[in-house]
PDB file of N, CA and C in Angstrom:
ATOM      1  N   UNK A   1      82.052 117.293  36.134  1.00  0.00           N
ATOM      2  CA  UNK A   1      81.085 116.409  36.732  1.00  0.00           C
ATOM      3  C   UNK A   1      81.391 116.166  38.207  1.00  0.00           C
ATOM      4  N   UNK A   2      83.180 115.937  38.503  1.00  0.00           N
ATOM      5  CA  UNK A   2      82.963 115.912  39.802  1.00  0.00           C
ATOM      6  C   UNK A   2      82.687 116.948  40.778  1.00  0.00           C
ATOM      7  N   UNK A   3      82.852 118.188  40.658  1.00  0.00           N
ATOM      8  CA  UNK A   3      82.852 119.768  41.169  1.00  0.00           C
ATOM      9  C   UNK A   3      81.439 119.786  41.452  1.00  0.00           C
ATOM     10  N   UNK A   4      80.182 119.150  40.265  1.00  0.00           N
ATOM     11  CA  UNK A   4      79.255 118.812  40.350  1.00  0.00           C
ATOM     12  C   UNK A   4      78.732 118.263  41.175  1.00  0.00           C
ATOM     13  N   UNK A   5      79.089 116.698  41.467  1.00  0.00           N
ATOM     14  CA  UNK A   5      78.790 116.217  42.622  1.00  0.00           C
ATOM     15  C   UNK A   5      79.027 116.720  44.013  1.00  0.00           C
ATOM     16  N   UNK A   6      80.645 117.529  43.985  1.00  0.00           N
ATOM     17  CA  UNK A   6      80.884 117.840  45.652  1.00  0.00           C
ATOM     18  C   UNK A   6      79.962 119.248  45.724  1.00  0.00           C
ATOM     19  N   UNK A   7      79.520 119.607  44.587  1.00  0.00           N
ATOM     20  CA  UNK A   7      78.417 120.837  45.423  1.00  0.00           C
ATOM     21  C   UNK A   7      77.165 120.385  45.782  1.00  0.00           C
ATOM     22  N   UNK A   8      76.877 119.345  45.158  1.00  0.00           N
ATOM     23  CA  UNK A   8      75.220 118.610  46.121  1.00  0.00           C
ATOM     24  C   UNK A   8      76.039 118.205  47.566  1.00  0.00           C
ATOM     25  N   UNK A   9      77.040 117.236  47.271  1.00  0.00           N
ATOM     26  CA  UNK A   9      77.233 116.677  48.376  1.00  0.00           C
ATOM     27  C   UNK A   9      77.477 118.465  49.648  1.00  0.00           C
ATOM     28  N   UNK A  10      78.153 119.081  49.298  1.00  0.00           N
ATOM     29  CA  UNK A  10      78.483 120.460  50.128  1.00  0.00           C
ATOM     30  C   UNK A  10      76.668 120.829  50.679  1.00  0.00           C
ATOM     31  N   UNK A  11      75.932 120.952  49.545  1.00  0.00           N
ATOM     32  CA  UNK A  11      74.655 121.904  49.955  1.00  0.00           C
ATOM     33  C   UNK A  11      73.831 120.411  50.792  1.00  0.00           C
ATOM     34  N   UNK A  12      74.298 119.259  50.461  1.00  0.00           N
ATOM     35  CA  UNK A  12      73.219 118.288  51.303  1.00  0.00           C
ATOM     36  C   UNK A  12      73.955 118.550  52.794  1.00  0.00           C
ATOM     37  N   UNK A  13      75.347 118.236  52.849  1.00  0.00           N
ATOM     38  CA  UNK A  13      75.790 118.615  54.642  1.00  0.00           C
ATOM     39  C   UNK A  13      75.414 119.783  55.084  1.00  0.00           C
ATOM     40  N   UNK A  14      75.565 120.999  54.082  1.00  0.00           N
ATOM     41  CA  UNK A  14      74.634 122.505  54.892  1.00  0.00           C
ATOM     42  C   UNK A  14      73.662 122.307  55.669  1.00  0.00           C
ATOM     43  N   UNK A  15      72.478 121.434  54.603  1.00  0.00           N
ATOM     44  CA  UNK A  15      71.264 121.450  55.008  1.00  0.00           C
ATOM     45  C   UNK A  15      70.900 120.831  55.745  1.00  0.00           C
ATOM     46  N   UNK A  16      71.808 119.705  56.544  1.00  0.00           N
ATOM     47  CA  UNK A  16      71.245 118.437  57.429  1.00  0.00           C
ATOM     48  C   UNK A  16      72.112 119.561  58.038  1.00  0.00           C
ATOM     49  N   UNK A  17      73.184 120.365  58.667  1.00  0.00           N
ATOM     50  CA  UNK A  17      73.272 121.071  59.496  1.00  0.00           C
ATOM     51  C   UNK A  17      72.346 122.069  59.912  1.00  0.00           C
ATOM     52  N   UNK A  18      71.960 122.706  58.797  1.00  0.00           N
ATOM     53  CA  UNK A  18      70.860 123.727  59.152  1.00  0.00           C
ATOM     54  C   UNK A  18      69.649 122.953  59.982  1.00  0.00           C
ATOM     55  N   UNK A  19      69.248 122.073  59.647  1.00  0.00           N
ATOM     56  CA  UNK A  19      67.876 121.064  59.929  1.00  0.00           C
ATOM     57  C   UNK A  19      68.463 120.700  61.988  1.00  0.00           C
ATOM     58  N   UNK A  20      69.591 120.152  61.309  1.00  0.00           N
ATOM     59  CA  UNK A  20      70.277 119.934  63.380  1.00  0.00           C
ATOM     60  C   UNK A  20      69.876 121.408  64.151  1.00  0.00           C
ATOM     61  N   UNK A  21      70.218 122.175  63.379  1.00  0.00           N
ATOM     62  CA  UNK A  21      70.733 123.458  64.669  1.00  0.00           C
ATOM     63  C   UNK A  21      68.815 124.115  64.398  1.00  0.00           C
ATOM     64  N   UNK A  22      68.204 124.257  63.531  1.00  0.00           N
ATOM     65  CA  UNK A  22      67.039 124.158  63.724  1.00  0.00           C
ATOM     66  C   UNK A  22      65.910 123.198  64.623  1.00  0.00           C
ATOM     67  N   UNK A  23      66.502 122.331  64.944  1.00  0.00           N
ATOM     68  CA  UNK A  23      65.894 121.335  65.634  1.00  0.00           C
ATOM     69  C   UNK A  23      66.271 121.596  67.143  1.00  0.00           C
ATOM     70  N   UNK A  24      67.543 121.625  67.203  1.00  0.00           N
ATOM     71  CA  UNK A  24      67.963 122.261  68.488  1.00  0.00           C
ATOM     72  C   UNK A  24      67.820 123.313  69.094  1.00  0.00           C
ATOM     73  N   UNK A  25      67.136 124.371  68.265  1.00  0.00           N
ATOM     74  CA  UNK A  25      66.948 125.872  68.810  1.00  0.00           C
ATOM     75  C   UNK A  25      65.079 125.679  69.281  1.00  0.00           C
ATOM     76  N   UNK A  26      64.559 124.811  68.628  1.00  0.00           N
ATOM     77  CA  UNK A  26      63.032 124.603  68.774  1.00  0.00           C
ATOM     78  C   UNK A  26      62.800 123.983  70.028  1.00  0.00           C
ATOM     79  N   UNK A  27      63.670 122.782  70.168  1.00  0.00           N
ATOM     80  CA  UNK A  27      63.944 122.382  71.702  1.00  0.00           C
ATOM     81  C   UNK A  27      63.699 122.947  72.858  1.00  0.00           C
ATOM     82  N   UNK A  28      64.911 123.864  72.645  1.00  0.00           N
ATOM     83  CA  UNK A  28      65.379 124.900  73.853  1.00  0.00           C
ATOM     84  C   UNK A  28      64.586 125.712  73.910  1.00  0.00           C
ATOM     85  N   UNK A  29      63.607 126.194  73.101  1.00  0.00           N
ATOM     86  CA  UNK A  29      62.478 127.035  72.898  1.00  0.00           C
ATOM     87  C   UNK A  29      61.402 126.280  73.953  1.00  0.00           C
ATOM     88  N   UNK A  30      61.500 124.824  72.822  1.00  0.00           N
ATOM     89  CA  UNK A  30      59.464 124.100  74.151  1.00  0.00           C
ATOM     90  C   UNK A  30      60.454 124.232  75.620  1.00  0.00           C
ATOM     91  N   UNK A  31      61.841 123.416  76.134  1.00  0.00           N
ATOM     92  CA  UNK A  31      62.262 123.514  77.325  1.00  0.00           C
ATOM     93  C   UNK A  31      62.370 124.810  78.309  1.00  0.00           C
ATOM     94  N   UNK A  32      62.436 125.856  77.809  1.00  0.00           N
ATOM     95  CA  UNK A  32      62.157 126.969  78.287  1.00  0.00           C
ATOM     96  C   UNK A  32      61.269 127.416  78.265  1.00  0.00           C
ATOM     97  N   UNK A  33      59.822 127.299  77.554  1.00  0.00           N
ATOM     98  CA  UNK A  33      58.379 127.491  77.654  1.00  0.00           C
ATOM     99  C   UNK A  33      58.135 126.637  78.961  1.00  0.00           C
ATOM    100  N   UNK A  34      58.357 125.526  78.621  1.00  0.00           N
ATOM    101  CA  UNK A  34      57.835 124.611  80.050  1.00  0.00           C
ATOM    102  C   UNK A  34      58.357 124.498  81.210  1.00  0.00           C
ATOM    103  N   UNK A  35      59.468 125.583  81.412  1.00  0.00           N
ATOM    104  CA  UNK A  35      60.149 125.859  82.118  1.00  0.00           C
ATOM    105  C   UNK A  35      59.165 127.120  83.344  1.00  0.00           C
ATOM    106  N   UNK A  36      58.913 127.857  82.660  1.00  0.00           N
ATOM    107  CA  UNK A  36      58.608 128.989  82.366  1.00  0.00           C
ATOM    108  C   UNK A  36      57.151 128.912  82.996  1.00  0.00           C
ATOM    109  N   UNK A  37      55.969 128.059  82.515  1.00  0.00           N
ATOM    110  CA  UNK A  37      55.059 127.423  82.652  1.00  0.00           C
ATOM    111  C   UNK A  37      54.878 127.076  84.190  1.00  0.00           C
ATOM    112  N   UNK A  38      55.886 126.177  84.696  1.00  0.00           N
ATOM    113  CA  UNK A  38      55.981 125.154  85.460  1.00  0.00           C
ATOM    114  C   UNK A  38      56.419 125.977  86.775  1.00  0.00           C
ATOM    115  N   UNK A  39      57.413 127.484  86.209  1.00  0.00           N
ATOM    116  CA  UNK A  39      57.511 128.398  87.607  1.00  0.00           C
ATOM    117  C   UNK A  39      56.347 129.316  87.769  1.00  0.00           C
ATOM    118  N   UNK A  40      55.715 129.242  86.831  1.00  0.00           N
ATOM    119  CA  UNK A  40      54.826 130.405  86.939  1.00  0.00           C
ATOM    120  C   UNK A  40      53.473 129.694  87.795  1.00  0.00           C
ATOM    121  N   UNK A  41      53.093 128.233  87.437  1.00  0.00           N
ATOM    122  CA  UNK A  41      51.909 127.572  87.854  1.00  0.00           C
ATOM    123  C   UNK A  41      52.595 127.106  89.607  1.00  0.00           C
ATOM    124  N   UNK A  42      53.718 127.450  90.065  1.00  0.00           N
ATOM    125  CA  UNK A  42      54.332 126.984  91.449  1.00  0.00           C
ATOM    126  C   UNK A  42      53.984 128.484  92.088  1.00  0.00           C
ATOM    127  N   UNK A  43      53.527 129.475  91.561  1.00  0.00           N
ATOM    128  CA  UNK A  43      53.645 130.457  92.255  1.00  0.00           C
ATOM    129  C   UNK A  43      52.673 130.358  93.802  1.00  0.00           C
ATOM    130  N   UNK A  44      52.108 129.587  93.977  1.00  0.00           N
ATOM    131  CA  UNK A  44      50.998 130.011  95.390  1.00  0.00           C
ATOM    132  C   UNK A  44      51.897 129.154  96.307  1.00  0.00           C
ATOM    133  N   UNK A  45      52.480 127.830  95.590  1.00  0.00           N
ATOM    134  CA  UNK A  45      53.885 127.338  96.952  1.00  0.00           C
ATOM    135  C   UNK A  45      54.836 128.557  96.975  1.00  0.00           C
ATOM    136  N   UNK A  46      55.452 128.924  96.394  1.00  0.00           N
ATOM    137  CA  UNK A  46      56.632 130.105  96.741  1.00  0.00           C
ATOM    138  C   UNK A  46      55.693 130.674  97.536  1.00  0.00           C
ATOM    139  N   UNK A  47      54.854 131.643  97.856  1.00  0.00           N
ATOM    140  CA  UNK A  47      54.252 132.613  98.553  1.00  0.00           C
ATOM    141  C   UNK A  47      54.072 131.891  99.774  1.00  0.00           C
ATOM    142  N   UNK A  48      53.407 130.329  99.969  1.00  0.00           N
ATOM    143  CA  UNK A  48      53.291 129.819 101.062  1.00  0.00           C
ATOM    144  C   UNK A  48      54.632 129.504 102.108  1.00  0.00           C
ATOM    145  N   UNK A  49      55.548 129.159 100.678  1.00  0.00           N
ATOM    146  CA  UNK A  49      56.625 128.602 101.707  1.00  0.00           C
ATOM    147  C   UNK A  49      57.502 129.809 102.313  1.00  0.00           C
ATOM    148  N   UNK A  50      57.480 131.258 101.314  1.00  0.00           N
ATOM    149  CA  UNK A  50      57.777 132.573 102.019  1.00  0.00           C
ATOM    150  C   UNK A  50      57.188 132.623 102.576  1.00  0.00           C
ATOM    151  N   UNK A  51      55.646 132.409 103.278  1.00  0.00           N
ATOM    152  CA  UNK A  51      55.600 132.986 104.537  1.00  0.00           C
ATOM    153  C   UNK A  51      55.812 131.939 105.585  1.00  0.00           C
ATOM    154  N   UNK A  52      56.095 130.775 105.328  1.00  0.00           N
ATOM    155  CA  UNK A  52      56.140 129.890 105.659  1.00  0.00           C
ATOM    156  C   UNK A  52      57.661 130.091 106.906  1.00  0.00           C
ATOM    157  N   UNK A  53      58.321 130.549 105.758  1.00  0.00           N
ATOM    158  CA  UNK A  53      59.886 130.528 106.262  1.00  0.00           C
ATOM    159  C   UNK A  53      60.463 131.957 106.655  1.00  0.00           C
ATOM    160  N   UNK A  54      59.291 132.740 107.605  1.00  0.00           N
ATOM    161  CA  UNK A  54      60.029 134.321 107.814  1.00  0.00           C
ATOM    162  C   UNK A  54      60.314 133.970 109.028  1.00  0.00           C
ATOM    163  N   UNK A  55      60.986 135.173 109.206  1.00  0.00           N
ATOM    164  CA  UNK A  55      61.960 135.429 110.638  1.00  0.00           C
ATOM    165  C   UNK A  55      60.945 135.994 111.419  1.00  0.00           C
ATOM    166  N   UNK A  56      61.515 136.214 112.796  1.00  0.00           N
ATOM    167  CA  UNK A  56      60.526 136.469 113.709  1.00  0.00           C
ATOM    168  C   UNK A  56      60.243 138.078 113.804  1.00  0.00           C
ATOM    169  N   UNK A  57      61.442 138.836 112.842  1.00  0.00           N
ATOM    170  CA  UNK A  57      61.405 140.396 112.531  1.00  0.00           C
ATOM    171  C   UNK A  57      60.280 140.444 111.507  1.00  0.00           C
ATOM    172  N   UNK A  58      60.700 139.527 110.617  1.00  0.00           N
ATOM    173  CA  UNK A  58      59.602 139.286 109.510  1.00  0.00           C
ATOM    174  C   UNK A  58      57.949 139.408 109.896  1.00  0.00           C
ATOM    175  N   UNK A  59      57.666 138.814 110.980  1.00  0.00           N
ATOM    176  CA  UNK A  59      56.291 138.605 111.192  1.00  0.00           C
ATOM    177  C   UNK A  59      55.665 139.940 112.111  1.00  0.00           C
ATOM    178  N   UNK A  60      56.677 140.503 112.636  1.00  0.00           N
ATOM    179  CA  UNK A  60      56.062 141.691 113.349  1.00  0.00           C
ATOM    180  C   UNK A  60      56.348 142.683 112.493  1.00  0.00           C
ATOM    181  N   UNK A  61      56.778 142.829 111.596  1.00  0.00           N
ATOM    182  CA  UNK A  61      56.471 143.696 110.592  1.00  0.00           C
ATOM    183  C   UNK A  61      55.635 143.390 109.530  1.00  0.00           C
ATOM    184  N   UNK A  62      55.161 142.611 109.511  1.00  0.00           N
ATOM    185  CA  UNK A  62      53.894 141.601 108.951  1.00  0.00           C
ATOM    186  C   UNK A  62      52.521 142.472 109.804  1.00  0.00           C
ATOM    187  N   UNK A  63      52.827 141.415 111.028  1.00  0.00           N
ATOM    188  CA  UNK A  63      51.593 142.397 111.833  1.00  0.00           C
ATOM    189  C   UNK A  63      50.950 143.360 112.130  1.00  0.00           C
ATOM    190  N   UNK A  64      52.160 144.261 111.876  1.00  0.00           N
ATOM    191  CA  UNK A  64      52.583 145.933 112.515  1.00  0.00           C
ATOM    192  C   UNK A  64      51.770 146.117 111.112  1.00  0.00           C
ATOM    193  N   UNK A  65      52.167 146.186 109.833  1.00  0.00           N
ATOM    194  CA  UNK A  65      51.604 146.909 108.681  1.00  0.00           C
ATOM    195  C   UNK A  65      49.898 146.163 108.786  1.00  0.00           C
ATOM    196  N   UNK A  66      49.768 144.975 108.879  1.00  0.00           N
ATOM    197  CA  UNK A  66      48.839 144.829 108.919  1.00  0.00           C
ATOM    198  C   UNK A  66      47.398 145.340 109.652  1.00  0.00           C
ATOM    199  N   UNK A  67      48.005 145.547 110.975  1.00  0.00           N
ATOM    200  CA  UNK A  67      47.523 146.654 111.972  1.00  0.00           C
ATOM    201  C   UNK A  67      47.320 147.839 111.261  1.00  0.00           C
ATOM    202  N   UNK A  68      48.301 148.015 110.329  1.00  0.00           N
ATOM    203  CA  UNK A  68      48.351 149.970 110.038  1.00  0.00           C
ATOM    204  C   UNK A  68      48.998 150.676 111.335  1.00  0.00           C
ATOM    205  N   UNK A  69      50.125 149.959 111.826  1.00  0.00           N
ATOM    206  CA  UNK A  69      50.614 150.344 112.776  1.00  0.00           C
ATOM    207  C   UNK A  69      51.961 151.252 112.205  1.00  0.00           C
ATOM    208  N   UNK A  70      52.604 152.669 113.220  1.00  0.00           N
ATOM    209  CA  UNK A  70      53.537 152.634 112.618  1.00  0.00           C
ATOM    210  C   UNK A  70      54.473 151.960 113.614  1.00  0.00           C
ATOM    211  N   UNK A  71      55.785 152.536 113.678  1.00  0.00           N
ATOM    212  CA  UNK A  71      56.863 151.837 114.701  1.00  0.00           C
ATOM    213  C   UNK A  71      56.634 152.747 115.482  1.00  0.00           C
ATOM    214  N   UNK A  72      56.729 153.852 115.571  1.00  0.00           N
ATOM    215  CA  UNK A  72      56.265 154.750 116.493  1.00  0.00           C
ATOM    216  C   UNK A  72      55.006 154.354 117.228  1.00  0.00           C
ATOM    217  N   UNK A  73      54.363 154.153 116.755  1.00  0.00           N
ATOM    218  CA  UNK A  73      53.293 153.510 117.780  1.00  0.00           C
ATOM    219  C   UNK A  73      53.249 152.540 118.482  1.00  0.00           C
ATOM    220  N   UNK A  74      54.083 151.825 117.757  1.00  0.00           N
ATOM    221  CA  UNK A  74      54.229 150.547 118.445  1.00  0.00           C
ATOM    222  C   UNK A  74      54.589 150.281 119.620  1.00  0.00           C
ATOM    223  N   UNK A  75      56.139 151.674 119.495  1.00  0.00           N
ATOM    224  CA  UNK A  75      57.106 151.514 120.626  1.00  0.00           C
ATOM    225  C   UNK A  75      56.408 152.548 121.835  1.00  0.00           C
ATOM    226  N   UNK A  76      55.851 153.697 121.563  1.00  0.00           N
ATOM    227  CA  UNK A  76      54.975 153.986 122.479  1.00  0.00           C
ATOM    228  C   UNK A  76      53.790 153.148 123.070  1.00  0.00           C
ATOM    229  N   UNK A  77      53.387 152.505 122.704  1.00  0.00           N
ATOM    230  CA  UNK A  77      52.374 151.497 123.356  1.00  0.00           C
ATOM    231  C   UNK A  77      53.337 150.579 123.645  1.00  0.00           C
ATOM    232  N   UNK A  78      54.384 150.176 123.682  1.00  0.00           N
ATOM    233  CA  UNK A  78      54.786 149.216 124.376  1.00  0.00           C
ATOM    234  C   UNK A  78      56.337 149.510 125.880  1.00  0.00           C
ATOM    235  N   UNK A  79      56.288 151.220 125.375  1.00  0.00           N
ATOM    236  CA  UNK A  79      57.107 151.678 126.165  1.00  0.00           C
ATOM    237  C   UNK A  79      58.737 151.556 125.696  1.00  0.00           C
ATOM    238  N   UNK A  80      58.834 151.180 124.441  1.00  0.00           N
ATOM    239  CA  UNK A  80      59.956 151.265 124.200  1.00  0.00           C
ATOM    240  C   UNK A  80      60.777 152.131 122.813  1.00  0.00           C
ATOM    241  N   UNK A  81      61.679 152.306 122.761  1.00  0.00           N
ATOM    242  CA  UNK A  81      62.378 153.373 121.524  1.00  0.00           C
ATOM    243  C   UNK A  81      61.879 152.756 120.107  1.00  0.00           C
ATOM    244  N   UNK A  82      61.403 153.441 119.311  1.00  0.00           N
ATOM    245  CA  UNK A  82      61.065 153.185 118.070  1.00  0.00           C
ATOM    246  C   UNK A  82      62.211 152.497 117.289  1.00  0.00           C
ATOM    247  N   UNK A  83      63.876 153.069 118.036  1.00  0.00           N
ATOM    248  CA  UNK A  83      65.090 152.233 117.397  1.00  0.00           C
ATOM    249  C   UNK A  83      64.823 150.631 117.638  1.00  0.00           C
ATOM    250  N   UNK A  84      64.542 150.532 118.997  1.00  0.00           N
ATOM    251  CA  UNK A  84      64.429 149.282 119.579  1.00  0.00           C
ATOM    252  C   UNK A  84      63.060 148.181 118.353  1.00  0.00           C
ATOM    253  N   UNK A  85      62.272 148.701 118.057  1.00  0.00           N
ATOM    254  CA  UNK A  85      61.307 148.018 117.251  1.00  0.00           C
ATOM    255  C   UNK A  85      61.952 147.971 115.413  1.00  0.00           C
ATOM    256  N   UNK A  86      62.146 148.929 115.751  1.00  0.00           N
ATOM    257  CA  UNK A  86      63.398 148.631 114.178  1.00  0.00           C
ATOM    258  C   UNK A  86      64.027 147.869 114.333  1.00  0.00           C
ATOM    259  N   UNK A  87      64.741 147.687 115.481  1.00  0.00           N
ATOM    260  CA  UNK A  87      65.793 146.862 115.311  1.00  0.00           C
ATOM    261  C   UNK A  87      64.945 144.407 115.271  1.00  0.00           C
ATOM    262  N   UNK A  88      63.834 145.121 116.046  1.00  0.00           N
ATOM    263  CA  UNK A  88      63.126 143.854 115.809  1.00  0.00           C
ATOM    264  C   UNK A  88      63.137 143.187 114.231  1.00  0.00           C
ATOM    265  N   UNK A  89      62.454 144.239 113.771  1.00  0.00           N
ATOM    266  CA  UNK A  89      61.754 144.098 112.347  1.00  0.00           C
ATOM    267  C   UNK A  89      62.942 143.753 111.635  1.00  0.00           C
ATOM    268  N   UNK A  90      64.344 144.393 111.801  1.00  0.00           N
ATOM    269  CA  UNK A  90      65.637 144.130 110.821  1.00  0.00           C
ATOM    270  C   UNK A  90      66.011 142.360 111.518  1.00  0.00           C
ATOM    271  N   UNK A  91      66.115 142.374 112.695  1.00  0.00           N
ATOM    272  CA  UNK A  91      66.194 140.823 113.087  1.00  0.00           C
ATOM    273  C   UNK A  91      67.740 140.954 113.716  1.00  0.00           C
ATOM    274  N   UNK A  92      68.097 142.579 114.437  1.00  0.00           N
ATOM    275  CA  UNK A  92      69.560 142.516 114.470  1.00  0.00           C
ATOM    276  C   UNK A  92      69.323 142.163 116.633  1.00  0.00           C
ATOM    277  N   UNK A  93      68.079 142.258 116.916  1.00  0.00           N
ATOM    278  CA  UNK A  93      67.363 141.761 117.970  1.00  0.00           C
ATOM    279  C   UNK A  93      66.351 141.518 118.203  1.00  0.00           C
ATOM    280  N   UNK A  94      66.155 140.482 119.637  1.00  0.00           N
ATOM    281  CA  UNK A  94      64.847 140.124 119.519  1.00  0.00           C
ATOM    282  C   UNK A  94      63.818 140.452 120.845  1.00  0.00           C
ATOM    283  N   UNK A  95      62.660 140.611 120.462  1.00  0.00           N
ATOM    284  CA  UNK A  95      62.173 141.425 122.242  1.00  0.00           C
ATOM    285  C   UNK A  95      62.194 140.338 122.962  1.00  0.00           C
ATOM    286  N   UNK A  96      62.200 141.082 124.280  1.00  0.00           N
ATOM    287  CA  UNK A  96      62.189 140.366 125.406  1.00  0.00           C
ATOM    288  C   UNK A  96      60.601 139.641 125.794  1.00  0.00           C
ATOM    289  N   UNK A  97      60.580 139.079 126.608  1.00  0.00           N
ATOM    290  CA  UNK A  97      59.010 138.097 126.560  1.00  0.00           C
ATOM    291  C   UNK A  97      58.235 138.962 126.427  1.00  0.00           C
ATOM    292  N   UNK A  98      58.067 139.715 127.595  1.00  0.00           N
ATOM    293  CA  UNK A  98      57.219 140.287 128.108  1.00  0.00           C
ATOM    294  C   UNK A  98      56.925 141.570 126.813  1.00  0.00           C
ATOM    295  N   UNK A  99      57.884 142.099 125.995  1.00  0.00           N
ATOM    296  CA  UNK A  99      57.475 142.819 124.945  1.00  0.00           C
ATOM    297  C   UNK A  99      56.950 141.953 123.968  1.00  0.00           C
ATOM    298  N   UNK A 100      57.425 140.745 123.731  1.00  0.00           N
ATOM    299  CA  UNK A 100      57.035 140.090 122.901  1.00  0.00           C
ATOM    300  C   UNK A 100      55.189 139.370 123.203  1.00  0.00           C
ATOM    301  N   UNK A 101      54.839 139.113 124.189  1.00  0.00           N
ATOM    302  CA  UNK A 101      53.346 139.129 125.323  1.00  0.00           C
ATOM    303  C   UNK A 101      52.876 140.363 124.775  1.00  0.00           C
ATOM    304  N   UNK A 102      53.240 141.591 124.729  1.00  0.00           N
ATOM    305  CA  UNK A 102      52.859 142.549 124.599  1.00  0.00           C
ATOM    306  C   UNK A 102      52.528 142.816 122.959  1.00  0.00           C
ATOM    307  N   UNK A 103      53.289 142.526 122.489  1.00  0.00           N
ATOM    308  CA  UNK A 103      53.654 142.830 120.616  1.00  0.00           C
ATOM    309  C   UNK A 103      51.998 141.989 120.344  1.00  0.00           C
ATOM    310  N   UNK A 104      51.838 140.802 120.846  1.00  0.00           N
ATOM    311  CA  UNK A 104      51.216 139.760 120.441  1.00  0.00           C
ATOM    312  C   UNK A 104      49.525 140.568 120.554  1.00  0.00           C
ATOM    313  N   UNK A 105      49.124 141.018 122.347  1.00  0.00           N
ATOM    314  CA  UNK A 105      48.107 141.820 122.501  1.00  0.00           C
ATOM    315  C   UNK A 105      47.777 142.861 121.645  1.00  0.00           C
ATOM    316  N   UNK A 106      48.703 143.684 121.358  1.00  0.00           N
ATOM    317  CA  UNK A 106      48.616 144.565 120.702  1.00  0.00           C
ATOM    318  C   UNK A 106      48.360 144.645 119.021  1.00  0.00           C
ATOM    319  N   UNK A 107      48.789 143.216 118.391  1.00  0.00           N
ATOM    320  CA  UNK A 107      48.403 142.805 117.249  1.00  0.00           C
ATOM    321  C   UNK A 107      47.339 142.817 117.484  1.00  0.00           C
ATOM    322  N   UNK A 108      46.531 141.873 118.249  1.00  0.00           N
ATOM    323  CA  UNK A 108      45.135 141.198 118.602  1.00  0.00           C
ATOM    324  C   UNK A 108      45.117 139.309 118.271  1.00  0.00           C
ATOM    325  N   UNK A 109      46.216 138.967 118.527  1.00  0.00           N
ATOM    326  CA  UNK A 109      46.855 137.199 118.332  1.00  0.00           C
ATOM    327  C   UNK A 109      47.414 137.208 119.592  1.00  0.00           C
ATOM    328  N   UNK A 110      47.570 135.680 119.754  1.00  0.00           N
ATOM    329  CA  UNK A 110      48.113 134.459 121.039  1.00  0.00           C
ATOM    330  C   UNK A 110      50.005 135.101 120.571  1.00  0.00           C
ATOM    331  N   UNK A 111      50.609 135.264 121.666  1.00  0.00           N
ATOM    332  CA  UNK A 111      51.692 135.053 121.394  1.00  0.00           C
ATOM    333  C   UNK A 111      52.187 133.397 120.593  1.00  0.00           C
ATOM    334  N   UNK A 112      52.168 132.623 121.164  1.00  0.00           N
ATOM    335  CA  UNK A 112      51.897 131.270 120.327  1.00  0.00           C
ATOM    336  C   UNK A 112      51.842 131.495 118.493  1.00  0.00           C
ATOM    337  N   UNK A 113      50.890 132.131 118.647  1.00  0.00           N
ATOM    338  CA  UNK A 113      50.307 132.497 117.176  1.00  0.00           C
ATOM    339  C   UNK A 113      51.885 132.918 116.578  1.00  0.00           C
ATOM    340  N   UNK A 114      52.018 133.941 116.849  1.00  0.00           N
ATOM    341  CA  UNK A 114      53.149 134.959 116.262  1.00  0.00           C
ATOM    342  C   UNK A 114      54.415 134.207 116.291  1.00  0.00           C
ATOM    343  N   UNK A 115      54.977 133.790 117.692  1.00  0.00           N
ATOM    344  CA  UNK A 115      55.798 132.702 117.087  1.00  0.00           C
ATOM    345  C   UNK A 115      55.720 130.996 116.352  1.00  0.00           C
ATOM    346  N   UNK A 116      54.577 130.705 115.923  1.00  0.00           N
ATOM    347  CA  UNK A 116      54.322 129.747 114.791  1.00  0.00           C
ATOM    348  C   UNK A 116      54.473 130.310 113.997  1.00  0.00           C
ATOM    349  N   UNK A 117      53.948 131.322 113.736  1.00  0.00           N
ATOM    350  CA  UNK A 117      54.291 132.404 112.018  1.00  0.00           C
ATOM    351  C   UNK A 117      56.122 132.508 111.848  1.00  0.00           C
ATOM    352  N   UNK A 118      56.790 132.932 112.923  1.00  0.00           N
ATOM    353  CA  UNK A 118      58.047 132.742 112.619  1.00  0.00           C
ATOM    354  C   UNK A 118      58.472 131.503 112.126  1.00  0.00           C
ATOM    355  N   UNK A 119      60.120 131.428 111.703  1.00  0.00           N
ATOM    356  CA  UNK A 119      60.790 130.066 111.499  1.00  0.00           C
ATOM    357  C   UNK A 119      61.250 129.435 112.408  1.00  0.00           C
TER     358      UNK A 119
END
């Protein structure tokens, strides 16, 4: 009779364990749905605040593709080495005004413009 009792009592603690760790896996399930949810419905801020927050290489290679420009063209219309406009776009330098006056015309934007688009 008692062997009896400690196997209810054994299968009742199983089952209020099973019931815990079932309860806890359903949890983590809705918390990661709404997780999930909540990054996916933020997506048009991420895109804003990326463009929000580019570099100033960032935006002339922004422009440049947008143009349908290549770098080669670029740097010939502006008189300078196609390395030199690479090296813009990577951000390891930055043009000088007067290329940068120039970058801006040649988009078809205010210099102003182009550096507000930067950070």
């Amino acid at each position: 009779m008692m062997a009896h009792s400690r196997t209810i009592i054994f299968l009742a603690i199983t089952f209020i364990i099973w019931i815990a760790f079932a309860v806890l896996f359903v949890t983590l399930v809705v918390l990661v749905i709404r997780a999930l949810l909540k990054y996916i419905h933020t997506k048009p801020v991420r895109e804003e605040q990326s463009a929000v927050k580019r570099s100033l290489g960032e935006t002339i290679r922004a422009h440049r593709t947008r143009c349908q420009m290549t770098q080669e063209f670029v740097a010939e219309s502006l008189g300078v080495s196609r390395q030199a406009v690479s090296k813009w776009e990577q951000g390891s330098s930055d043009p000088s005004t007067s290329n940068l006056l120039a970058l801006a015309k040649l988009f078809g934007i205010s210099a102003e413009e182009l550096l507000r688009e930067a950070e």
